[in-house]
C-alpha atoms as a PDB file:
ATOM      1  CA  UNK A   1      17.219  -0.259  31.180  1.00  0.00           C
ATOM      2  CA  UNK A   2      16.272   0.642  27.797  1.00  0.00           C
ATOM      3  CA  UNK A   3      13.877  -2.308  26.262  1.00  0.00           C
ATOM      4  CA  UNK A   4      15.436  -3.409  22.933  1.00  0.00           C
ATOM      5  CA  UNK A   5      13.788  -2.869  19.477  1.00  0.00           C
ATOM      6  CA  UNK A   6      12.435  -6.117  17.790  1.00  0.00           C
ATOM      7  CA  UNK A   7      11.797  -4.756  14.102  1.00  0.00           C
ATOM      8  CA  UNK A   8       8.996  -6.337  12.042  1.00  0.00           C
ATOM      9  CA  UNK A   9      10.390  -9.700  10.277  1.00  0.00           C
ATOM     10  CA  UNK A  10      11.037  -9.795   6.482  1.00  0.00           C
ATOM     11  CA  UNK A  11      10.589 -12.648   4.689  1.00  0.00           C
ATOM     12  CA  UNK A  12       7.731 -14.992   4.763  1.00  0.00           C
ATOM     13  CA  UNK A  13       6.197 -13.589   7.727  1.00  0.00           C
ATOM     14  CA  UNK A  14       5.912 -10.269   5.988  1.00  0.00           C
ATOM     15  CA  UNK A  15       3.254  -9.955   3.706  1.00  0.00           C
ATOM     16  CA  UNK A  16       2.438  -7.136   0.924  1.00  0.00           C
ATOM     17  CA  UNK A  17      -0.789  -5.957  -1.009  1.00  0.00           C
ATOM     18  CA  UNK A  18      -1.161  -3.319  -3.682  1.00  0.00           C
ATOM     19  CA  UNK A  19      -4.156  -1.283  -2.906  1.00  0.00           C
ATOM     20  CA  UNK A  20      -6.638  -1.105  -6.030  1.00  0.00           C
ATOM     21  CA  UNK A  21     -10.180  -1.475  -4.907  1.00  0.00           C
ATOM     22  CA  UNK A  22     -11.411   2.348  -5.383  1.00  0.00           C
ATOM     23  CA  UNK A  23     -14.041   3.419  -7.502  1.00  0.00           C
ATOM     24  CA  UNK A  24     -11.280   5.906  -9.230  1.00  0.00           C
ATOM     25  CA  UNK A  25     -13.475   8.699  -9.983  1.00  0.00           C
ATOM     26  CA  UNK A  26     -11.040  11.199 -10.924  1.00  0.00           C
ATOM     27  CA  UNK A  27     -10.189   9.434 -14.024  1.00  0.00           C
ATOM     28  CA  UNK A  28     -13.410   8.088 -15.163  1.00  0.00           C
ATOM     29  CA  UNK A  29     -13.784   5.301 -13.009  1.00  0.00           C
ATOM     30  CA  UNK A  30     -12.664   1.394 -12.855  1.00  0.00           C
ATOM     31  CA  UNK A  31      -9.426   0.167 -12.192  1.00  0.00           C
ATOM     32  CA  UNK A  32      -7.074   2.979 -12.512  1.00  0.00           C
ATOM     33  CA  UNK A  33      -3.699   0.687 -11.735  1.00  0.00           C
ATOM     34  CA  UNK A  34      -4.441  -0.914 -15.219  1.00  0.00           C
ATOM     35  CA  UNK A  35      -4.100   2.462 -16.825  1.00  0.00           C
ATOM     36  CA  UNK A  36      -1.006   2.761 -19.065  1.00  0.00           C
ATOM     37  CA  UNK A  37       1.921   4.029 -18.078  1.00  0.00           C
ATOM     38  CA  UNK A  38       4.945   3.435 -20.479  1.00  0.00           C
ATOM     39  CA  UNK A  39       3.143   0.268 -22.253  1.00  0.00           C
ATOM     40  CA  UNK A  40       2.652  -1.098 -19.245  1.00  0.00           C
ATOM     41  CA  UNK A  41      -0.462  -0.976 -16.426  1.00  0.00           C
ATOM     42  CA  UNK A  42       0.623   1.196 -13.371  1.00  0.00           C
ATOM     43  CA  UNK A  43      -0.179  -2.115 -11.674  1.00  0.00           C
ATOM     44  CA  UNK A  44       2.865  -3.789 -13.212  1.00  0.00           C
ATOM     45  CA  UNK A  45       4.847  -0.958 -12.031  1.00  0.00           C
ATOM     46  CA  UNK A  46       4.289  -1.242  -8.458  1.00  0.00           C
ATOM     47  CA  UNK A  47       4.889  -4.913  -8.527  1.00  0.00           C
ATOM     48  CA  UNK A  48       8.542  -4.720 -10.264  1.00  0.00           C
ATOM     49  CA  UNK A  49       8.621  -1.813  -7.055  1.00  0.00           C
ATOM     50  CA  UNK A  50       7.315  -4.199  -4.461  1.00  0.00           C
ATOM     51  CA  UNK A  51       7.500  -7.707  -4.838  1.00  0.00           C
ATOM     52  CA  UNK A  52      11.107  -7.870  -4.531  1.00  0.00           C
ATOM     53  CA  UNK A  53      11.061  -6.719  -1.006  1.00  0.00           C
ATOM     54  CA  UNK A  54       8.688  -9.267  -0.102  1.00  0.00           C
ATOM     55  CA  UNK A  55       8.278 -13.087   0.907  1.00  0.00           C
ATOM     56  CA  UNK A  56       4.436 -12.778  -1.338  1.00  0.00           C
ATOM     57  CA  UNK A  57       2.325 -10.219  -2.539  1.00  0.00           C
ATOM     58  CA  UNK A  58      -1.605  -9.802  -3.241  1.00  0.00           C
ATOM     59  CA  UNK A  59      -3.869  -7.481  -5.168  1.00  0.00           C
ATOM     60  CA  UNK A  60      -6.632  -5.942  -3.398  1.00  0.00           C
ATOM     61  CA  UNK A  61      -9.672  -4.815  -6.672  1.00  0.00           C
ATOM     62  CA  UNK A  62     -12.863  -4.875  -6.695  1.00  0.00           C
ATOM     63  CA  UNK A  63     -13.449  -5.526 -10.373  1.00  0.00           C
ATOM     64  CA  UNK A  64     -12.251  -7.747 -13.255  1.00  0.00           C
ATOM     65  CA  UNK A  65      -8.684  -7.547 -14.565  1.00  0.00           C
ATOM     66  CA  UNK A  66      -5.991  -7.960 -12.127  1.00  0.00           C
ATOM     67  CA  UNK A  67      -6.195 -11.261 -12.540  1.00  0.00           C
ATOM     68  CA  UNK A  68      -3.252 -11.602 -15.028  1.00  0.00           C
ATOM     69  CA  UNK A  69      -0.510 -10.269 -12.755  1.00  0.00           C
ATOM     70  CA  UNK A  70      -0.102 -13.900 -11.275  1.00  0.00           C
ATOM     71  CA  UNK A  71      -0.822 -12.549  -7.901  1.00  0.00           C
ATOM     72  CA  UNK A  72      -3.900 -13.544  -5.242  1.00  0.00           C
ATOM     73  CA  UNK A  73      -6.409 -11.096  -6.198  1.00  0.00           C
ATOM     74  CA  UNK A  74      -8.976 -10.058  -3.083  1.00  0.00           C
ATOM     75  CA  UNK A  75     -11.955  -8.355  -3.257  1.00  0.00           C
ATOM     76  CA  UNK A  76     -13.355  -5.995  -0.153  1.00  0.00           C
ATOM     77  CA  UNK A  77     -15.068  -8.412   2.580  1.00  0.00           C
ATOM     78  CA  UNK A  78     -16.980  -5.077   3.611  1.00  0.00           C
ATOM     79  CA  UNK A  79     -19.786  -3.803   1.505  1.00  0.00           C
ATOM     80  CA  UNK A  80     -21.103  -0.397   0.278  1.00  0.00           C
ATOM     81  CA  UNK A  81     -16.969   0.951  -0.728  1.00  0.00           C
ATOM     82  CA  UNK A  82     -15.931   2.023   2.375  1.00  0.00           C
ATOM     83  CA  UNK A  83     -12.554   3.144   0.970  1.00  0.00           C
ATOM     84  CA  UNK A  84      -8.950   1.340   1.504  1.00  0.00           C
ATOM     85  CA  UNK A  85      -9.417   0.344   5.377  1.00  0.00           C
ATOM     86  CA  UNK A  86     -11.675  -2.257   3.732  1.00  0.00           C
ATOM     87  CA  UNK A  87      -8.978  -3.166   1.482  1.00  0.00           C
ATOM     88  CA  UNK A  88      -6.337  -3.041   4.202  1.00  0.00           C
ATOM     89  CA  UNK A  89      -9.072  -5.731   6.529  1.00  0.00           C
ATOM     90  CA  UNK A  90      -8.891  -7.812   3.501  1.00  0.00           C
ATOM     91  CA  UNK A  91      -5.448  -7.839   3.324  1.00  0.00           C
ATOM     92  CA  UNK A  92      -5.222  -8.664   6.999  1.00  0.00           C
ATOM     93  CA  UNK A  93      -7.411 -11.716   6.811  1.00  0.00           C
ATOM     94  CA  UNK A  94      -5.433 -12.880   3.759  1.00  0.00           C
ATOM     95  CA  UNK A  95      -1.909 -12.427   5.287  1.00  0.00           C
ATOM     96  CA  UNK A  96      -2.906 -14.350   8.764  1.00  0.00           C
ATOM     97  CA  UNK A  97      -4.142 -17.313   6.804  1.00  0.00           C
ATOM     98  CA  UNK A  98      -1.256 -17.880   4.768  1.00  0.00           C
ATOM     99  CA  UNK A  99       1.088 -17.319   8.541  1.00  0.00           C
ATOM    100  CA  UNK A 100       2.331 -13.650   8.191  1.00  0.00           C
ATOM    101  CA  UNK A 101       2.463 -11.382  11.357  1.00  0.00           C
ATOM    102  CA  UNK A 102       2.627  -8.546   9.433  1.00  0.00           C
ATOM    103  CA  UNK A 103       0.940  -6.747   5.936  1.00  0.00           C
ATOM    104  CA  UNK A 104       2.521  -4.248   4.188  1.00  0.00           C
ATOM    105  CA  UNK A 105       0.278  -1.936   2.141  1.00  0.00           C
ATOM    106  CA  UNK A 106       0.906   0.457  -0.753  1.00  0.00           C
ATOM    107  CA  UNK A 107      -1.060   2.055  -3.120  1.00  0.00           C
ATOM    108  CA  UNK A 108      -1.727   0.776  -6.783  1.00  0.00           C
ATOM    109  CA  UNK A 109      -1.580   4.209  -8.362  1.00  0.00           C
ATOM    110  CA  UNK A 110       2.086   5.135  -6.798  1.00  0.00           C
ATOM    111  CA  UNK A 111       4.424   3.761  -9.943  1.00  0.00           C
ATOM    112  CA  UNK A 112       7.793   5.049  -8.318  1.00  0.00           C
ATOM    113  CA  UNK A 113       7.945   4.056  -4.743  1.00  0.00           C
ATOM    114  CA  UNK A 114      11.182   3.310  -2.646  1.00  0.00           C
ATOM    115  CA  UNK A 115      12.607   0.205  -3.898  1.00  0.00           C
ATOM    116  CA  UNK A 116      13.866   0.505   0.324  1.00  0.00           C
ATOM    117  CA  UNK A 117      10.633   0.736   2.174  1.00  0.00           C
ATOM    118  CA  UNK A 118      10.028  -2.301   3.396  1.00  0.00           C
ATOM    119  CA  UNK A 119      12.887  -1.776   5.200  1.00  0.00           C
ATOM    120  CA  UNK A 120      12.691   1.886   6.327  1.00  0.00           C
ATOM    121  CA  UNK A 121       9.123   0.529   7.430  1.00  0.00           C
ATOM    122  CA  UNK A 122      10.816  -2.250   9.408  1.00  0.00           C
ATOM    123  CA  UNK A 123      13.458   0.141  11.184  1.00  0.00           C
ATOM    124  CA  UNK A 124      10.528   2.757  12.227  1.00  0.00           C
ATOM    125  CA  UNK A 125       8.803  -0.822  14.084  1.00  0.00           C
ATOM    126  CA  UNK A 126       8.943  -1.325  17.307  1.00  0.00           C
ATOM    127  CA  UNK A 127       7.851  -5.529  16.905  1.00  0.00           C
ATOM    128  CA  UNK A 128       4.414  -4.244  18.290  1.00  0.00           C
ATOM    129  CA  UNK A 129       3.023  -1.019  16.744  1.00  0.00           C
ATOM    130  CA  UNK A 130       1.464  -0.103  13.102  1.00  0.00           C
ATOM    131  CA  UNK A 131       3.985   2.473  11.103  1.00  0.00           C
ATOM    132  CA  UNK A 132       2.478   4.548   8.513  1.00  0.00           C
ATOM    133  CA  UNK A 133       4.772   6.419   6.114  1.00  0.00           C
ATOM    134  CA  UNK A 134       5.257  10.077   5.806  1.00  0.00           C
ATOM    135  CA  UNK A 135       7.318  12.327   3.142  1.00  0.00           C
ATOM    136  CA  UNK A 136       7.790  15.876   2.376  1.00  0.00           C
ATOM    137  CA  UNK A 137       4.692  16.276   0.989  1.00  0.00           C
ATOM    138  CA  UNK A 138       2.581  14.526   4.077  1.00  0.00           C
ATOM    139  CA  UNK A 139       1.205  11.337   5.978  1.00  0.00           C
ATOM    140  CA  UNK A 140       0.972   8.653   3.235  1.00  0.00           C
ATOM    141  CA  UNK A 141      -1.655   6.676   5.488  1.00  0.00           C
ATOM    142  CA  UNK A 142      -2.419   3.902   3.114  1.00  0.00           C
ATOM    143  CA  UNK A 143       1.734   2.969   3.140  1.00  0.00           C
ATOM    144  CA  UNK A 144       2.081   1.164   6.307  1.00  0.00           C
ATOM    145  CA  UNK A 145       2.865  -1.990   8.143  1.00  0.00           C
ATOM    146  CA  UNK A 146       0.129  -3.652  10.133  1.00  0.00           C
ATOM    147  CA  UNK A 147       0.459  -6.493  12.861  1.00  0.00           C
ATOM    148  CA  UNK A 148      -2.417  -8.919  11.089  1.00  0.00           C
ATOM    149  CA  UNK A 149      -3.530  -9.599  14.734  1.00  0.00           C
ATOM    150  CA  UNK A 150      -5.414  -6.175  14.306  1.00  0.00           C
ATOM    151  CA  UNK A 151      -7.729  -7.593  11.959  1.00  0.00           C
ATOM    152  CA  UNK A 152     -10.547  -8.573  14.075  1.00  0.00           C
ATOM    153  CA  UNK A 153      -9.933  -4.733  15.982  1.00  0.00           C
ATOM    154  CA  UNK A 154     -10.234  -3.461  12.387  1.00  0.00           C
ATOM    155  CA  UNK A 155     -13.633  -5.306  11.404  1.00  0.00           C
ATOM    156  CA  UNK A 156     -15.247  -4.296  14.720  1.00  0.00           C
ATOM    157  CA  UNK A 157     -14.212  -0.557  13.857  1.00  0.00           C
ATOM    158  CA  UNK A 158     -15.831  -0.617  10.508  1.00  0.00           C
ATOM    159  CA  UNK A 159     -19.223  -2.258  11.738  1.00  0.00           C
ATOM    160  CA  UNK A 160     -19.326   0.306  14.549  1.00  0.00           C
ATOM    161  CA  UNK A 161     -19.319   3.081  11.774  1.00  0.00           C
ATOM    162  CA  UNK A 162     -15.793   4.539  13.087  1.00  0.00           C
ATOM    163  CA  UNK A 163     -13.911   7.164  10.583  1.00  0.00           C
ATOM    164  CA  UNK A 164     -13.311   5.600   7.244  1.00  0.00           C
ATOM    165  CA  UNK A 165     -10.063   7.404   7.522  1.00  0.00           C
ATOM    166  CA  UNK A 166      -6.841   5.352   7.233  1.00  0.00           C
ATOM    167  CA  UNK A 167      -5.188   7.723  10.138  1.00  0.00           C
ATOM    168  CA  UNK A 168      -8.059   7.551  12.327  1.00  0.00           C
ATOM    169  CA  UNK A 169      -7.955   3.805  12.648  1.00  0.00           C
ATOM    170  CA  UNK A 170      -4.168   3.769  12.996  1.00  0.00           C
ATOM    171  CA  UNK A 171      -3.439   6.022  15.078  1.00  0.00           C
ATOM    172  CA  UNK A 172      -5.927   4.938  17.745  1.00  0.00           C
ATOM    173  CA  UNK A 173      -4.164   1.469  17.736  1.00  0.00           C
ATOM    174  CA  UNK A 174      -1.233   3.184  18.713  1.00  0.00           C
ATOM    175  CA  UNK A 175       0.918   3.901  15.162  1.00  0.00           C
ATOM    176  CA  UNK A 176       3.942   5.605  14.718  1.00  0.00           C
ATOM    177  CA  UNK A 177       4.931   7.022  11.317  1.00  0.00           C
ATOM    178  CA  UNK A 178       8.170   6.551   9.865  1.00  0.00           C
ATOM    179  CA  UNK A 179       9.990   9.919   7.642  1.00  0.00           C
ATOM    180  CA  UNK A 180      10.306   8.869   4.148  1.00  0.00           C
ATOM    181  CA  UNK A 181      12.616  11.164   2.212  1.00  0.00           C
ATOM    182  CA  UNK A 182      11.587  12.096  -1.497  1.00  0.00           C
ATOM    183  CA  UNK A 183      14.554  10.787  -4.295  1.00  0.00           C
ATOM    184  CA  UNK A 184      16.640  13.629  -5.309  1.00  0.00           C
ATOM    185  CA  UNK A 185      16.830  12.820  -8.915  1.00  0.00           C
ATOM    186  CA  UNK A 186      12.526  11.740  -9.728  1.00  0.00           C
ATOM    187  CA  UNK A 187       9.156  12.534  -8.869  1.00  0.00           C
ATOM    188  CA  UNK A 188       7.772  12.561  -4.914  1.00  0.00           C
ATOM    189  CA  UNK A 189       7.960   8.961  -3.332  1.00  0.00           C
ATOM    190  CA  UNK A 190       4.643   8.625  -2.915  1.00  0.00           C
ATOM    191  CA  UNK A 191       3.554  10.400  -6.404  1.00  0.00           C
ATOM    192  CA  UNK A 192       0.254   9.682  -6.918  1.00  0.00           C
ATOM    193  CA  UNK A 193      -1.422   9.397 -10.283  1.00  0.00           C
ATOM    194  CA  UNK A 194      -5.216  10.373  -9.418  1.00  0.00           C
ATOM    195  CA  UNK A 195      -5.772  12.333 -13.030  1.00  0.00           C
ATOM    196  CA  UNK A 196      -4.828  12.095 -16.844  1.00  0.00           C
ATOM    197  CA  UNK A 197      -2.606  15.479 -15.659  1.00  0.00           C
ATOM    198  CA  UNK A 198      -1.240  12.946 -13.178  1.00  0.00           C
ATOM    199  CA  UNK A 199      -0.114  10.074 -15.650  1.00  0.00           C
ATOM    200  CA  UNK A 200       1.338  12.803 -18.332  1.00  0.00           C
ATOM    201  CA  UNK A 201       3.535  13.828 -15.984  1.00  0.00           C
ATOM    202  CA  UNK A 202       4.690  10.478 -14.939  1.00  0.00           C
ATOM    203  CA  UNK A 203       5.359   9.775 -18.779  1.00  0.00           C
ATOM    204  CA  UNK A 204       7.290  12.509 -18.857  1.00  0.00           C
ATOM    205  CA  UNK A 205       9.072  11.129 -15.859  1.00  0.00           C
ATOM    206  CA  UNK A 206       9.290   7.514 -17.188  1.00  0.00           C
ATOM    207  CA  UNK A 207      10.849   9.428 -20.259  1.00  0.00           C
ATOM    208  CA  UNK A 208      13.472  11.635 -19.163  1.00  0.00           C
ATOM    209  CA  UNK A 209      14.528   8.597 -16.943  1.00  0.00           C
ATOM    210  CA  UNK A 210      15.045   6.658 -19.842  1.00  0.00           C
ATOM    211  CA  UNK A 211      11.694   4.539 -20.416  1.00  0.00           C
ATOM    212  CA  UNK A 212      12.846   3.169 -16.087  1.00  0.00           C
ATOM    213  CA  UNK A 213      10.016   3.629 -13.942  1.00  0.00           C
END
């Protein structure tokens, strides 16, 4: 007998947070999701992308000024930077409290992500595994779906010195990765804007797409 598929819930037990706690070195450092991208931060971008696929949403920064997006803002509960998986434990902590099962993650510098995937995310889950995404142009390890209950798994990892990487820690707690295909008619899914080359192209994105990010 083949076991049936229990996808991760939507709705109020599914909870999201924007990844911006990096030191964002590659464009001069601070908060690079507040960076301008057609008059408005990158930030604000990923929210319109985001928040309507979920029951509530949080900011994870480690610095002032995402405070105005009207969103809980959380700050790493791990010291000395150790990259998004302390962003992602944060997250985890914050999305248990409040009663989620699950934490969706995303990057703060990724302005045109699926307005769908939540719920590609959902169909890759198996109601027990993490899913990270992947697209044409590779593993996106920082867009995934966690079960919160690996928080205290997560903490232990990090205080043990294990890889920083995203993958590492996911894939030894058993994730699966879900194929994201790139839009047909814009820039990759997952289109990351890590320099000042980076947002001038997404301008010229926003632009030709009509000023619609």
């Amino acid at each position: 007998m083949t076991a049936s598929r229990t996808p991760a819930p939507a709705g109020p037990e599914l909870a999201g947070l924007i990844l911006a706690g990096g030191l964002s070195s590659r464009m001069g450092g601070g908060i690079k999701g507040l960076r301008l991208l057609a008059g408005k931060p990158m930030l604000a971008h990923v929210i319109a992308r985001i928040a309507p696929q979920l029951g509530r949403l949080a900011v994870n920064a480690n610095a002032p000024g995402c405070e105005g997006f009207g969103l809980p803002v959380l700050a790493d509960t791990v010291a000395g930077h150790p990259g998004p998986l302390a962003g992602i434990l944060a997250g985890l902590g914050w999305a248990e409290a409040t009663g989620a099962d699950w934490l969706l993650t995303a990057p703060g510098d990724a302005p045109f992500l699926p307005r769908d995937l939540v719920a590609r995310l959902r169909a890759a889950s198996d109601g027990e595994r993490p899913v990270m995404a992947r697209s044409a142009s590779g593993l996106q390890p920082v867009v995934g779906l966690w079960p919160t209950r690996l928080g205290p798994g997560l903490a232990d990892w990090l205080a043990r010195g294990g890889s920083r990487r995203v993958q590492d820690w996911a894939f030894a707690a058993g994730a699966v990765i879900c194929e994201v295909p790139d839009p047909g008619d814009g820039p990759e899914a997952f289109f990351n804007v890590n320099t000042a080359e980076d947002l001038a192209e997404a301008e010229r994105w926003v632009a030709g797409s009509g000023g619609k990010a």
